[in-house]
PDB file of N, CA and C in Angstrom:
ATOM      1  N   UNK A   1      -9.599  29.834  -5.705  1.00  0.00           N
ATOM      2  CA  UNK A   1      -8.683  28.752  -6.047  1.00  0.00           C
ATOM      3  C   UNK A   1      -8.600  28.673  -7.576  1.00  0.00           C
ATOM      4  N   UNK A   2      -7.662  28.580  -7.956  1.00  0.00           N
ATOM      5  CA  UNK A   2      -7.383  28.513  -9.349  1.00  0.00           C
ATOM      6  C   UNK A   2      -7.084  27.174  -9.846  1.00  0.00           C
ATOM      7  N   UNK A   3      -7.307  27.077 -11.790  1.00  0.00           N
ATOM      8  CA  UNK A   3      -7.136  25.779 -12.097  1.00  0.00           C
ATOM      9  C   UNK A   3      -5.785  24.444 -11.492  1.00  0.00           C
ATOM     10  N   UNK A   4      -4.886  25.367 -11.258  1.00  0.00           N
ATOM     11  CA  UNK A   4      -3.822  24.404 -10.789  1.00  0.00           C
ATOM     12  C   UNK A   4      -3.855  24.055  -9.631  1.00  0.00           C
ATOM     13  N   UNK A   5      -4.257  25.517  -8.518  1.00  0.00           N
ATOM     14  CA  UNK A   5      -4.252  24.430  -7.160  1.00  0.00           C
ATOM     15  C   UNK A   5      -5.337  23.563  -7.226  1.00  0.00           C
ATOM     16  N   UNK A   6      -6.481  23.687  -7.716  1.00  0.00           N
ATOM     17  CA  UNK A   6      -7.958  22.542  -7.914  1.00  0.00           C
ATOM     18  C   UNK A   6      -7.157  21.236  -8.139  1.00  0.00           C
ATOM     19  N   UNK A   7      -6.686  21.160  -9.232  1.00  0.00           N
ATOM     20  CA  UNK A   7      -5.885  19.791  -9.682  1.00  0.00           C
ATOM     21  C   UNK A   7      -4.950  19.502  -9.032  1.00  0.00           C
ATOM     22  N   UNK A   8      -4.254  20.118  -8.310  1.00  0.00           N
ATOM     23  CA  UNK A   8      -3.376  19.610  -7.173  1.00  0.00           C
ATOM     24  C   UNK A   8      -4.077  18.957  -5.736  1.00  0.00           C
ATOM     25  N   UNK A   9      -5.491  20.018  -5.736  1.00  0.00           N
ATOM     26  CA  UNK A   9      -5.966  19.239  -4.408  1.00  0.00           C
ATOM     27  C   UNK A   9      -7.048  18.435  -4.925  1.00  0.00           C
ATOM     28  N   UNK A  10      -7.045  17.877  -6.035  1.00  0.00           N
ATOM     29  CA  UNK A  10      -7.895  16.655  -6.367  1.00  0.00           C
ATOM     30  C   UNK A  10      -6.696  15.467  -6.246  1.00  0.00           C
ATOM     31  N   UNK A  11      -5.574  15.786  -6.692  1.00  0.00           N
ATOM     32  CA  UNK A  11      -4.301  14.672  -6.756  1.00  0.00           C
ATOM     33  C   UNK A  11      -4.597  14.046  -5.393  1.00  0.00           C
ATOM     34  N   UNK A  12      -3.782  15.447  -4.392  1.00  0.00           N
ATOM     35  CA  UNK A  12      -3.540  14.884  -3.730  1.00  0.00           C
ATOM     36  C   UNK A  12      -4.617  14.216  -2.828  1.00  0.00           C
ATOM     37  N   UNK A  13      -6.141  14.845  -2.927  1.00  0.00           N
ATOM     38  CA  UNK A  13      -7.378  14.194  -1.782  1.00  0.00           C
ATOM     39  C   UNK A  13      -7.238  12.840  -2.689  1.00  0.00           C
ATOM     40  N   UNK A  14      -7.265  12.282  -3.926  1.00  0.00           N
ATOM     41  CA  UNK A  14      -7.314  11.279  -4.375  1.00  0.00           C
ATOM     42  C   UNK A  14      -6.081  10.146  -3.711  1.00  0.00           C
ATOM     43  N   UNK A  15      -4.658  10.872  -3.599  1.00  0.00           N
ATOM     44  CA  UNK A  15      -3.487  10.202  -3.160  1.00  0.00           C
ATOM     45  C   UNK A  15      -3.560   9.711  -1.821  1.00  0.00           C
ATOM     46  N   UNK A  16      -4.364  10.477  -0.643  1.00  0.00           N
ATOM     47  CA  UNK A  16      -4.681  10.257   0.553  1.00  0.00           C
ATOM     48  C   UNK A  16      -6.040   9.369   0.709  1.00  0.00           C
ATOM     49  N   UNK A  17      -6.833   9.169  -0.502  1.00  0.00           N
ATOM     50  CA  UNK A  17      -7.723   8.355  -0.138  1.00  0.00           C
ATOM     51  C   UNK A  17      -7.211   6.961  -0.615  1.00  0.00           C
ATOM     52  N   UNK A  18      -6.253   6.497  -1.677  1.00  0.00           N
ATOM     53  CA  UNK A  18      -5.587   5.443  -1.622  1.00  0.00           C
ATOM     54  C   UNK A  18      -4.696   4.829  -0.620  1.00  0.00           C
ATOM     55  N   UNK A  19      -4.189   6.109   0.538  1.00  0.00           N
ATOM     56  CA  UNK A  19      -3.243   5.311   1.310  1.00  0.00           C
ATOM     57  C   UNK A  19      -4.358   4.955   2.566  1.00  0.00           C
ATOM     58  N   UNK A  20      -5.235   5.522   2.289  1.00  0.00           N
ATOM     59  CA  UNK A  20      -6.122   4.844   3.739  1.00  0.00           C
ATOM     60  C   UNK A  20      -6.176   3.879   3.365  1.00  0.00           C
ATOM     61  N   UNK A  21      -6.813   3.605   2.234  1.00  0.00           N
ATOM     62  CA  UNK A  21      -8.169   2.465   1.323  1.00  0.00           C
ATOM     63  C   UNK A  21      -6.615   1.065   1.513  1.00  0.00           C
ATOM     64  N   UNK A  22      -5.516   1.788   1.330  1.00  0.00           N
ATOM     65  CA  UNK A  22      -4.212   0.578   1.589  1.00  0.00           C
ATOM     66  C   UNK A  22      -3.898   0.232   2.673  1.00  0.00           C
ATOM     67  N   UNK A  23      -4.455   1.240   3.895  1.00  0.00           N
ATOM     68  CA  UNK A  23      -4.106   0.482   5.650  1.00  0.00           C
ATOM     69  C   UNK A  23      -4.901   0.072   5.954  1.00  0.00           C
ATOM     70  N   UNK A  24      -6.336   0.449   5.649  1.00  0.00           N
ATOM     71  CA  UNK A  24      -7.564  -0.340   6.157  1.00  0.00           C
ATOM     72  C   UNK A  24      -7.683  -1.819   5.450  1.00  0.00           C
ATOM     73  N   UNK A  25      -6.908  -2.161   4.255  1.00  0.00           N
ATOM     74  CA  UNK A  25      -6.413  -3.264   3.699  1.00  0.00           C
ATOM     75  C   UNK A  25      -5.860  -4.207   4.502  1.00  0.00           C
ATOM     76  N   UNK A  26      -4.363  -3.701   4.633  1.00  0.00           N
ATOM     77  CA  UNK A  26      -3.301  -4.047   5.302  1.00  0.00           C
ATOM     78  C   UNK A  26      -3.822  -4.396   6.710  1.00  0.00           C
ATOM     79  N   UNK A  27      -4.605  -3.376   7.607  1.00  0.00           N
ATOM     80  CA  UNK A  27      -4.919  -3.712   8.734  1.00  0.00           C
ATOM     81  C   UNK A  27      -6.036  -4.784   9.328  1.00  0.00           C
ATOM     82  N   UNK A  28      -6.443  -4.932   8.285  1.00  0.00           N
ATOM     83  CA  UNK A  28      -7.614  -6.564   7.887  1.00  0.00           C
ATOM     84  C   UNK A  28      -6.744  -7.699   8.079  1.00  0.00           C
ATOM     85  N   UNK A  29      -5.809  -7.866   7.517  1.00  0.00           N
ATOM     86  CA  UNK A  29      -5.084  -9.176   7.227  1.00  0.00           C
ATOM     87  C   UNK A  29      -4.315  -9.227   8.845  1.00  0.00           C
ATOM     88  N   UNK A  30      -4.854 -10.650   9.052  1.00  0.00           N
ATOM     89  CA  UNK A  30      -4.277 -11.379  10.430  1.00  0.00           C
ATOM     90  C   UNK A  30      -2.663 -12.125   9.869  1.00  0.00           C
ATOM     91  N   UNK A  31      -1.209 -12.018  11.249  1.00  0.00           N
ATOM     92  CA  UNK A  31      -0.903 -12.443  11.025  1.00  0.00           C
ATOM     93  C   UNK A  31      -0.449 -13.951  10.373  1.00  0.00           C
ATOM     94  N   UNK A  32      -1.752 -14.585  10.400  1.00  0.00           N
ATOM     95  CA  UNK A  32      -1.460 -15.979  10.117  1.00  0.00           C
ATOM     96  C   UNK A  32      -1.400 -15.729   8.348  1.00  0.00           C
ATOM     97  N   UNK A  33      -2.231 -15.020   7.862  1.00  0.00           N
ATOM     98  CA  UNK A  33      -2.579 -14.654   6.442  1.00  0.00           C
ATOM     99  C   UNK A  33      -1.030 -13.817   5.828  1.00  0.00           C
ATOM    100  N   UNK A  34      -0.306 -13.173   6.645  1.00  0.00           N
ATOM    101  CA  UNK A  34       0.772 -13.178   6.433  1.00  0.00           C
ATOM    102  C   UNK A  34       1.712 -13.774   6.056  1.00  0.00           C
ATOM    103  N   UNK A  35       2.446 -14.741   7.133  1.00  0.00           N
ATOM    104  CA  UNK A  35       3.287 -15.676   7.476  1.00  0.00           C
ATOM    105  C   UNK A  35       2.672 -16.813   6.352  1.00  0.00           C
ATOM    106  N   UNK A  36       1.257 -16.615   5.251  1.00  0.00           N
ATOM    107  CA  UNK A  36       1.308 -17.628   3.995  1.00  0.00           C
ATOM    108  C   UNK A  36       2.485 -17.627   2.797  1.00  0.00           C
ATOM    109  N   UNK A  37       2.550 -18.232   2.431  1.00  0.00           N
ATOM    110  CA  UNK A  37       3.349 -18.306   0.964  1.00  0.00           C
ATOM    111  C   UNK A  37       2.422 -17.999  -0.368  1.00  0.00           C
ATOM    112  N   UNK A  38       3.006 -16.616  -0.475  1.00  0.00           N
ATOM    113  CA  UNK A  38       2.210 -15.994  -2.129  1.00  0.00           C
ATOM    114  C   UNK A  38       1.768 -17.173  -2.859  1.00  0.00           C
ATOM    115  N   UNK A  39       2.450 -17.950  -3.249  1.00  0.00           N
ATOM    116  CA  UNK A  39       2.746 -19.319  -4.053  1.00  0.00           C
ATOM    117  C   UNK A  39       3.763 -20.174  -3.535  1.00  0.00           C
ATOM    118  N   UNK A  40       3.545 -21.406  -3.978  1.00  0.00           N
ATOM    119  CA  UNK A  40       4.287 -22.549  -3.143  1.00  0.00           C
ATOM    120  C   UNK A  40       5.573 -22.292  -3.768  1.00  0.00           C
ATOM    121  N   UNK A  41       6.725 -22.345  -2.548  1.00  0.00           N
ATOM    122  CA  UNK A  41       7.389 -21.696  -2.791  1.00  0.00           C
ATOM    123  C   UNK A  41       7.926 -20.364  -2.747  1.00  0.00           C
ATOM    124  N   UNK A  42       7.527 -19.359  -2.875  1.00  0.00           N
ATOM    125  CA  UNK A  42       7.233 -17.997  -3.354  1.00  0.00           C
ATOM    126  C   UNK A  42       7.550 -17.665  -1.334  1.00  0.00           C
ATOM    127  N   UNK A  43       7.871 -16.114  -1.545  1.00  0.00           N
ATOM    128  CA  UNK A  43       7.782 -15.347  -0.571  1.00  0.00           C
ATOM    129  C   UNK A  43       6.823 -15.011  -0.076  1.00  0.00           C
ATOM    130  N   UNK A  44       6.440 -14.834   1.380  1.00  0.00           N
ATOM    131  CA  UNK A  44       5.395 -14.438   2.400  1.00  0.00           C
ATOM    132  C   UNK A  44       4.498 -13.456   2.266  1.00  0.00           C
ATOM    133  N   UNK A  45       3.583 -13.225   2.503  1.00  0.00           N
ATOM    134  CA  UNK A  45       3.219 -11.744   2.350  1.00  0.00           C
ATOM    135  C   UNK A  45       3.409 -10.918   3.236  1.00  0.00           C
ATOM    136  N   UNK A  46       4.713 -11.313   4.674  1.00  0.00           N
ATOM    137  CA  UNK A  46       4.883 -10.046   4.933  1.00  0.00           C
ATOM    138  C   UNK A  46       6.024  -9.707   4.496  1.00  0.00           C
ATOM    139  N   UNK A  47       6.665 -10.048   3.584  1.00  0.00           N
ATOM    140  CA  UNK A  47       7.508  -9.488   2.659  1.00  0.00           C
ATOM    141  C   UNK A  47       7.176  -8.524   1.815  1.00  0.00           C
ATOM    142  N   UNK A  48       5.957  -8.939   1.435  1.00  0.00           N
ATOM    143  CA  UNK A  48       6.068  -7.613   0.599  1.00  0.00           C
ATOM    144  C   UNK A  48       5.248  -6.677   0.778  1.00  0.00           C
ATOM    145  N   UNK A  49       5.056  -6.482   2.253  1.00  0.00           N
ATOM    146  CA  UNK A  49       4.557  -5.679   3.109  1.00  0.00           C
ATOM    147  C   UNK A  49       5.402  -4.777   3.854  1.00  0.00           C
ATOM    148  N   UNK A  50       6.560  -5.402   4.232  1.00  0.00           N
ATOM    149  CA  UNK A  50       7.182  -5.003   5.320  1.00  0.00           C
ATOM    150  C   UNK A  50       8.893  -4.642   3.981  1.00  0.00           C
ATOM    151  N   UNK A  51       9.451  -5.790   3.939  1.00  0.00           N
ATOM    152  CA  UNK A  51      10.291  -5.842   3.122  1.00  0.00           C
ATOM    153  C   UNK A  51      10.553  -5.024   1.743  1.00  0.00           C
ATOM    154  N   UNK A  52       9.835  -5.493   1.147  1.00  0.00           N
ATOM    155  CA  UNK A  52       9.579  -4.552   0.136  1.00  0.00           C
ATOM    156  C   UNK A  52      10.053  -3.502  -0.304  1.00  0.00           C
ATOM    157  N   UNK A  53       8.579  -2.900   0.110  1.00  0.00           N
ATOM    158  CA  UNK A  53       9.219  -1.215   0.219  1.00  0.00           C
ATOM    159  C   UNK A  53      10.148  -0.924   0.124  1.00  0.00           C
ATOM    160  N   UNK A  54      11.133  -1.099   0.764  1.00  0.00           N
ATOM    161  CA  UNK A  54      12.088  -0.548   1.362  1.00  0.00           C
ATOM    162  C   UNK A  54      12.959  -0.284   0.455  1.00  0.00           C
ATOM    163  N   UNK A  55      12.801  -1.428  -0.528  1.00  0.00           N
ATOM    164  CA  UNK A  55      14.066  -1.840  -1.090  1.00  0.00           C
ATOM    165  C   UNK A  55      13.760  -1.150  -2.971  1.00  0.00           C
ATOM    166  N   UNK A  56      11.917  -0.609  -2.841  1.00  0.00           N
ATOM    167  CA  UNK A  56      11.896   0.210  -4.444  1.00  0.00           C
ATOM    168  C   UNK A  56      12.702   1.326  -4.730  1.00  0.00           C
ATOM    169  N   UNK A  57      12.402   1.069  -5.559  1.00  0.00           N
ATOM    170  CA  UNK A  57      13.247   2.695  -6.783  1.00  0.00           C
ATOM    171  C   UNK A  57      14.851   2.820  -5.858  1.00  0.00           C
ATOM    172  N   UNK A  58      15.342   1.594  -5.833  1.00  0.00           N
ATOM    173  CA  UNK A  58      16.772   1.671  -5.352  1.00  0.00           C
ATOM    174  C   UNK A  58      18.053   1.196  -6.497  1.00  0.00           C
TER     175      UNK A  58
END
């Protein structure tokens, strides 16, 4: 393996250990912890869970 694929498969084992470390997150939180208000006022958090996304780098 050479220097570039090494650093590519450090990226990416690093990139795949953030999206777990983000569902095992995500998959903690009960809907009631959801359906809260970020701030009074403010949007839900399953907005910017669900919603969100969808709508970056658009």
């Amino acid at each position: 393996m050479n220097a570039n694929q090494m650093i590519i498969k450090m990226v990416l084992d690093r990139w795949y250990g953030a999206l777990k470390n983000c569902t095992s997150l995500i998959q903690a939180i009960t809907d009631e912890q959801l359906n809260n208000e970020i701030a009074p006022g403010k949007n839900r958090g399953i907005y910017y869970i669900f919603i969100r996304p969808s709508h970056c780098g658009k």
